[in-house]
Each structure stands twice: as C-alpha cells, then as structure tokens.
Protein backbone atom coordinates (compact mmCIF):
# COMPACT_ATOMS: atom_id res chain seq x y z
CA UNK A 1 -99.69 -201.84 61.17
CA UNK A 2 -97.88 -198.60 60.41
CA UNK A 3 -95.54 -199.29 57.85
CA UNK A 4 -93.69 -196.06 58.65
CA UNK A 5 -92.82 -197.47 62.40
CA UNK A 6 -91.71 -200.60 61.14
CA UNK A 7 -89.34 -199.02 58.48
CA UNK A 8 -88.06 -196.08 61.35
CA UNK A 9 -87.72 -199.53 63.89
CA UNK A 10 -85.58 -201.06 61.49
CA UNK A 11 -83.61 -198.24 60.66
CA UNK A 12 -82.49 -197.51 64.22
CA UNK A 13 -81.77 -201.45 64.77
CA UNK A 14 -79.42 -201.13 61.87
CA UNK A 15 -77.95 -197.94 62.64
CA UNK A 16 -77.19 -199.26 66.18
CA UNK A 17 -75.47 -202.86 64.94
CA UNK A 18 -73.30 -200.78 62.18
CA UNK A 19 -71.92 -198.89 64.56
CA UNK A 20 -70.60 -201.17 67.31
CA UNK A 21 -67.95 -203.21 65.78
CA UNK A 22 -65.88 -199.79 66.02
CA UNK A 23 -63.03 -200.15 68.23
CA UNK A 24 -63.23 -196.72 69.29
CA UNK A 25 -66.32 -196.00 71.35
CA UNK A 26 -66.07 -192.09 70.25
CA UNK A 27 -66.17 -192.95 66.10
CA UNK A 28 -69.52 -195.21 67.68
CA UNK A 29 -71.09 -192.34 69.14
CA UNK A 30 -70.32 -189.97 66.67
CA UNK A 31 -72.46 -192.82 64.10
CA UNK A 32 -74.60 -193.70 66.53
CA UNK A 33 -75.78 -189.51 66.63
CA UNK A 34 -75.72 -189.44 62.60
CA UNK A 35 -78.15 -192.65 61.97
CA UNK A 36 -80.01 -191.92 64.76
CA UNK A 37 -80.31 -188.45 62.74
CA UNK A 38 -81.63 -190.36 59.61
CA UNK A 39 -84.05 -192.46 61.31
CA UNK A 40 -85.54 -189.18 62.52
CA UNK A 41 -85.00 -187.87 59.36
CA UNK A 42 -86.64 -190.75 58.13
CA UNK A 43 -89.49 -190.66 60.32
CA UNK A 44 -90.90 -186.96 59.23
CA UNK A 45 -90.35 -187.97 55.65
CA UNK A 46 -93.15 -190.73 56.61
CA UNK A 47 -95.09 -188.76 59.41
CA UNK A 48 -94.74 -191.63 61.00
CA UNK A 49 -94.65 -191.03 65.39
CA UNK A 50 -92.48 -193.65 66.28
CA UNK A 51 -89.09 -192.12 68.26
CA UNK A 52 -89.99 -190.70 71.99
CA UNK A 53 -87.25 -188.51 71.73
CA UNK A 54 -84.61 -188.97 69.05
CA UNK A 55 -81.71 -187.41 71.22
CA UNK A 56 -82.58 -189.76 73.88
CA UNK A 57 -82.43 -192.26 71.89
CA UNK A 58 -79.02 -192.04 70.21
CA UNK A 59 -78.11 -191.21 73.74
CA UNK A 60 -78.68 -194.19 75.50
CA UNK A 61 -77.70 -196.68 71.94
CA UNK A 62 -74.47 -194.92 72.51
CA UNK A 63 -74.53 -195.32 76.37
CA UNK A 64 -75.36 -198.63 76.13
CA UNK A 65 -72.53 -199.82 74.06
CA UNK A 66 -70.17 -197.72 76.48
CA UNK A 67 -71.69 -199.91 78.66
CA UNK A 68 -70.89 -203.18 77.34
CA UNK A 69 -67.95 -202.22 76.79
CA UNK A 70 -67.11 -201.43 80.31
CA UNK A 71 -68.79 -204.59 81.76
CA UNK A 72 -67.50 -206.31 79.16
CA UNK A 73 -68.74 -210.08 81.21
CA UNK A 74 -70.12 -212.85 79.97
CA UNK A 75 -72.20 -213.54 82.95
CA UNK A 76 -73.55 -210.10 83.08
CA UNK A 77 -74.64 -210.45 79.50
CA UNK A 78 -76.74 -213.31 80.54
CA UNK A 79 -78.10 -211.56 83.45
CA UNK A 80 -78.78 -208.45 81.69
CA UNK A 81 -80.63 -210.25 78.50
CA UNK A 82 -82.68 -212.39 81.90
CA UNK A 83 -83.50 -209.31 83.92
CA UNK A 84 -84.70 -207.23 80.54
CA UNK A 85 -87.00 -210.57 79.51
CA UNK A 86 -88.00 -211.00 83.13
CA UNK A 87 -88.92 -207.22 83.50
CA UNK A 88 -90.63 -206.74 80.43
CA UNK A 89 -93.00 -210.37 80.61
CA UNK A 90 -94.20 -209.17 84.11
CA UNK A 91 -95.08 -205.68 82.98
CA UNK A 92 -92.57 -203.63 84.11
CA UNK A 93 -89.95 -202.99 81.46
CA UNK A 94 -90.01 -200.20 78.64
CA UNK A 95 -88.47 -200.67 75.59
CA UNK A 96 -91.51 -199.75 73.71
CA UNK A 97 -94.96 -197.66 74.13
CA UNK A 98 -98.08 -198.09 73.57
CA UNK A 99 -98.42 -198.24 69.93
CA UNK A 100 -94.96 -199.56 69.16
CA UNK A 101 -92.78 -196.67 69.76
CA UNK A 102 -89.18 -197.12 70.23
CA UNK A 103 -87.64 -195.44 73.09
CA UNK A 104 -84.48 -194.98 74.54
CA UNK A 105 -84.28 -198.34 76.59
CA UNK A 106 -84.84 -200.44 73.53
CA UNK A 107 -81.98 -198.34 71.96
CA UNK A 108 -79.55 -199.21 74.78
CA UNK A 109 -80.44 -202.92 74.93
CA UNK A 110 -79.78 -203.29 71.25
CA UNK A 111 -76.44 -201.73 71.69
CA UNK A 112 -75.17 -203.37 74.20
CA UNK A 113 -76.44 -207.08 73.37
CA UNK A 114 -75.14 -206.23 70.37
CA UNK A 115 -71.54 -204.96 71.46
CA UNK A 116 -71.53 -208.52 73.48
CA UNK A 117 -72.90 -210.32 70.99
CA UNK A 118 -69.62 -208.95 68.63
CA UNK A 119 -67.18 -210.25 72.14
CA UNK A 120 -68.76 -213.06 73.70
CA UNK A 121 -70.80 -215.41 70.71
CA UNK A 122 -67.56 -215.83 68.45
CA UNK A 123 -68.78 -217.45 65.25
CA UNK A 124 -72.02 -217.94 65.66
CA UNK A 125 -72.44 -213.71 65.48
CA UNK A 126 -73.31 -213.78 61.78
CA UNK A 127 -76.33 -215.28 63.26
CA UNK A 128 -77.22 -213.48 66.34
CA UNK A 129 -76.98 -209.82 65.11
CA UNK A 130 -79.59 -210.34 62.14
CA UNK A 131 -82.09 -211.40 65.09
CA UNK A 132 -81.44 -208.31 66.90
CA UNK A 133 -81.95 -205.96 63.73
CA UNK A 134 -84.87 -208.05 63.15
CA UNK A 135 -86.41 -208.04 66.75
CA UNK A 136 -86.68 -204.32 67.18
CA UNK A 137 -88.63 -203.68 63.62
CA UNK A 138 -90.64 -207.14 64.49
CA UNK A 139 -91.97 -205.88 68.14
CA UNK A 140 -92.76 -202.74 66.61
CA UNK A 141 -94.70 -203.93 63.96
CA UNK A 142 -97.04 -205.84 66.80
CA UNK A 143 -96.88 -203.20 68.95
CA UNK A 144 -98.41 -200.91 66.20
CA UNK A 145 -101.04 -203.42 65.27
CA UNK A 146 -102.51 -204.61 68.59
CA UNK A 147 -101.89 -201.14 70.24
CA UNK A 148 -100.42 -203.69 73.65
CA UNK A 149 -97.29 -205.62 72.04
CA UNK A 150 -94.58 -207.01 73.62
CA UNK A 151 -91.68 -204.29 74.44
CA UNK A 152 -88.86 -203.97 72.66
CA UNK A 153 -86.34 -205.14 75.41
CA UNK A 154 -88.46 -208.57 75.14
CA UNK A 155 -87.73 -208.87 71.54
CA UNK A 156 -84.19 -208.17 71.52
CA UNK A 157 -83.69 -210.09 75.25
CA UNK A 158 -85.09 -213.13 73.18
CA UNK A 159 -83.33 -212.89 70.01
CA UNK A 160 -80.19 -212.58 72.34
CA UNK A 161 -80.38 -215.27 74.19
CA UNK A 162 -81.67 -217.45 71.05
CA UNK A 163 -78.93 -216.83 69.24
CA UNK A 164 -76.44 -216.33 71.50
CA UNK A 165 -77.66 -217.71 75.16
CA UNK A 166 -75.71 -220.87 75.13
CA UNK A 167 -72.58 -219.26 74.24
CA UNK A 168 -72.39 -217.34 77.05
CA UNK A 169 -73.27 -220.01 79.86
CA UNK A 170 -70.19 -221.89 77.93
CA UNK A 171 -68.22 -218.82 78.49
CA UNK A 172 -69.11 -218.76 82.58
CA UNK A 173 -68.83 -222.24 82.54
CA UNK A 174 -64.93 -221.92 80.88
CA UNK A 175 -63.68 -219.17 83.20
C-alpha cells in the first residue's frame, strides 16, 4: 500500500466535503481549486503518483457540486449513487485507475453526494459525510495494494447510500 496515495486520497475527500456547505457555489470553487492545489502540493512532497490530472480534478469536484446543486432531487440522488454502484460493479465506471489513482470522476461523485448529502439526509449528515471522506482514502488504499480495487465511485456510491440511502427513498416517498 502506498501510504502517500492514501494520505493525497484523503486529502482531496476532505478538501471536497469542506468546501460544499458554502452557499455560494463561486467561494466553493474558488476552495475547491486551492485544496485541490495542496493535495497536489501534497502529492510531490511524497512522490507519490496518485492525481490523473490535478486541474481535472478540482474541475469536475467543483462541477459536480454545481451539479447537485442544480438537480438539487432527491430521486436523482438515489439514481445517481445506483447508476455510479451499478457502473462501477460491472466494470465500466472510473473513479479510480489501476493502482488506486484518483481521477476526476471520483472527484465529482464526492462532491455532489456530498452537496446532497448536506440537502437531502437532514440529521443523520454528521454521519454520512465521514463515510464519504473515508471511502475515497479507503478504495485507494485497496486499489494501491491489489493493483485491481474497487473504483472510487463504488466506494463513495456505497458509503452514500449507507448512510444516507433510506433518507432519500423517505424523501420520494414524502413528495
């Protein structure tokens, strides 16, 4: 396991959840860009080869919590956390490379499960966003050891709809 991958991972995934509560999607991009900047930074302190492409990847954390914001459904929550689970089990999601790397997909799943995980789970969020944090650093970490591990989308589709799953069938189910 490359201990440098796992610590870049987590920094992204924590990057990423600091910066959606921000009511104003610009202030969220602009952090989004600057700890996306650290984790790179962080990841030539360690030599570590873990980012595809560190623009792309603030890129899409920031597009997918523009995203969520926009669709901003409970039902397409759910369907987005199914699809990402269902695509990556049969092979055909990203989310990570071979060897663990974090690319840009993961990035945008994070951000937006985790922008509806701040408007759709209510209470239960304290719970749900450690998961995701978790989930990214976590897939990594197997991905890096067994050179085949699950992708990143799987991880955080999982730890979304673990924590948070019921929640939003409640929410279709109310309205």
């Amino acid at each position: 396991m490359d201990a440098g991958a796992v610590a870049v991972a987590l920094t992204v995934a924590v990057a990423v959840v600091v910066c959606v509560p921000l009511g104003d999607v610009r202030w969220s991009l602009v952090l989004v860009l600057a700890a996306a900047g650290l984790g790179f930074a962080a990841a030539r302190a360690t030599d570590a080869d873990v980012v595809a492409d560190g623009l792309a990847v603030a890129l899409a954390a920031g597009g997918g919590i523009v995203f969520a914001r926009v669709f901003d459904e409970a039902g397409l929550a759910l369907g987005v956390a199914l699809l990402g689970l269902g695509l990556g089990l049969a092979g055909l999601g990203a989310g990570a490379t071979a060897g663990g790397q974090v690319d840009p997909i993961g990035a945008a799943y994070l951000a937006a499960f985790a922008t509806w995980t701040r408007n759709h789970v209510g209470r239960r969020r304290d719970a749900v966003i450690p998961l995701l944090v978790i989930a990214m650093p976590v897939a990594v970490a197997v991905g890096t050891a067994t050179d085949t591990g699950p992708p990143v989308v799987v991880a955080l589709s999982v730890a979304f709809l673990a924590g948070g799953g019921d929640r939003l069938v409640a929410a279709l189910r109310s309205g």
